[in-house]
Protein backbone atom coordinates (compact mmCIF):
# COMPACT_ATOMS: atom_id res chain seq x y z
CA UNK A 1 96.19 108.08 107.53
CA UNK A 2 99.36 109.74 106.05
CA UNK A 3 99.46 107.29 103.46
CA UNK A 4 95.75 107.97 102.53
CA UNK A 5 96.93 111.65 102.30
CA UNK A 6 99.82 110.88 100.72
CA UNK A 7 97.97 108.81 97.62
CA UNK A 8 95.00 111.72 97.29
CA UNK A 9 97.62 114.51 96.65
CA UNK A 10 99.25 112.41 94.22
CA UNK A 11 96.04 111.23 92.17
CA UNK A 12 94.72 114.79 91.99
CA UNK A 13 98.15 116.28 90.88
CA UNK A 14 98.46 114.00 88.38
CA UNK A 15 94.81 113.52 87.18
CA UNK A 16 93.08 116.56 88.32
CA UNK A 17 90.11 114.17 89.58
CA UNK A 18 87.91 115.79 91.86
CA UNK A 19 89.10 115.52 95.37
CA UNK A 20 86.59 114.01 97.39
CA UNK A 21 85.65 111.55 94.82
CA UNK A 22 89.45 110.36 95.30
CA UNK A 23 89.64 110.12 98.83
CA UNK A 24 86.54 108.46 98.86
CA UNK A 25 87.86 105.59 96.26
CA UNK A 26 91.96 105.85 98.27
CA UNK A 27 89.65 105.20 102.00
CA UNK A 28 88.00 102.06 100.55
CA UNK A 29 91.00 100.78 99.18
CA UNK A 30 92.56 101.71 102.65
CA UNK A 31 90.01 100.09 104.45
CA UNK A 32 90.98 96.82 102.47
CA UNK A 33 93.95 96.89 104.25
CA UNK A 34 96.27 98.38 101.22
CA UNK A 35 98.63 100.79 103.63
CA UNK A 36 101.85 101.72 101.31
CA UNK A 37 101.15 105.14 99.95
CA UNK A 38 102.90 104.04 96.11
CA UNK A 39 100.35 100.98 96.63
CA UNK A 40 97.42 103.44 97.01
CA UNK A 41 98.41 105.86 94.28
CA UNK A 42 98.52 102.75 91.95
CA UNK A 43 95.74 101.02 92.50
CA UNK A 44 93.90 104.60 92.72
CA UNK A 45 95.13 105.53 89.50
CA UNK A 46 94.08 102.20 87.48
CA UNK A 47 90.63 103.03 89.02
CA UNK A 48 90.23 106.53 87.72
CA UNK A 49 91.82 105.37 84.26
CA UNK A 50 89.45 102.62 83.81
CA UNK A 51 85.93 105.47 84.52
């Protein structure tokens, strides 16, 4: 769960996304079994560049 936390910080600092709309998109990606925290923040950010 730190990791989750870890990745939603990061995506809002640098993106200013709306928060729950992040943790929604970092839990799903969690939940797919993608646990490194610089994995999260990656993937999270190519999904908030590409809307």
């Amino acid at each position: 769960m730190e990791a989750q936390k870890t990745a939603v910080d990061a995506i809002v600092a640098l993106t200013g996304c709306d928060r729950t709309a992040v943790t929604e998109s970092i839990r799903r990606f969690y939940l797919a079994g993608v646990k490194d925290p610089k994995r999260l923040t990656f993937k999270g950010l190519q999904a908030f560049a590409r809307n």
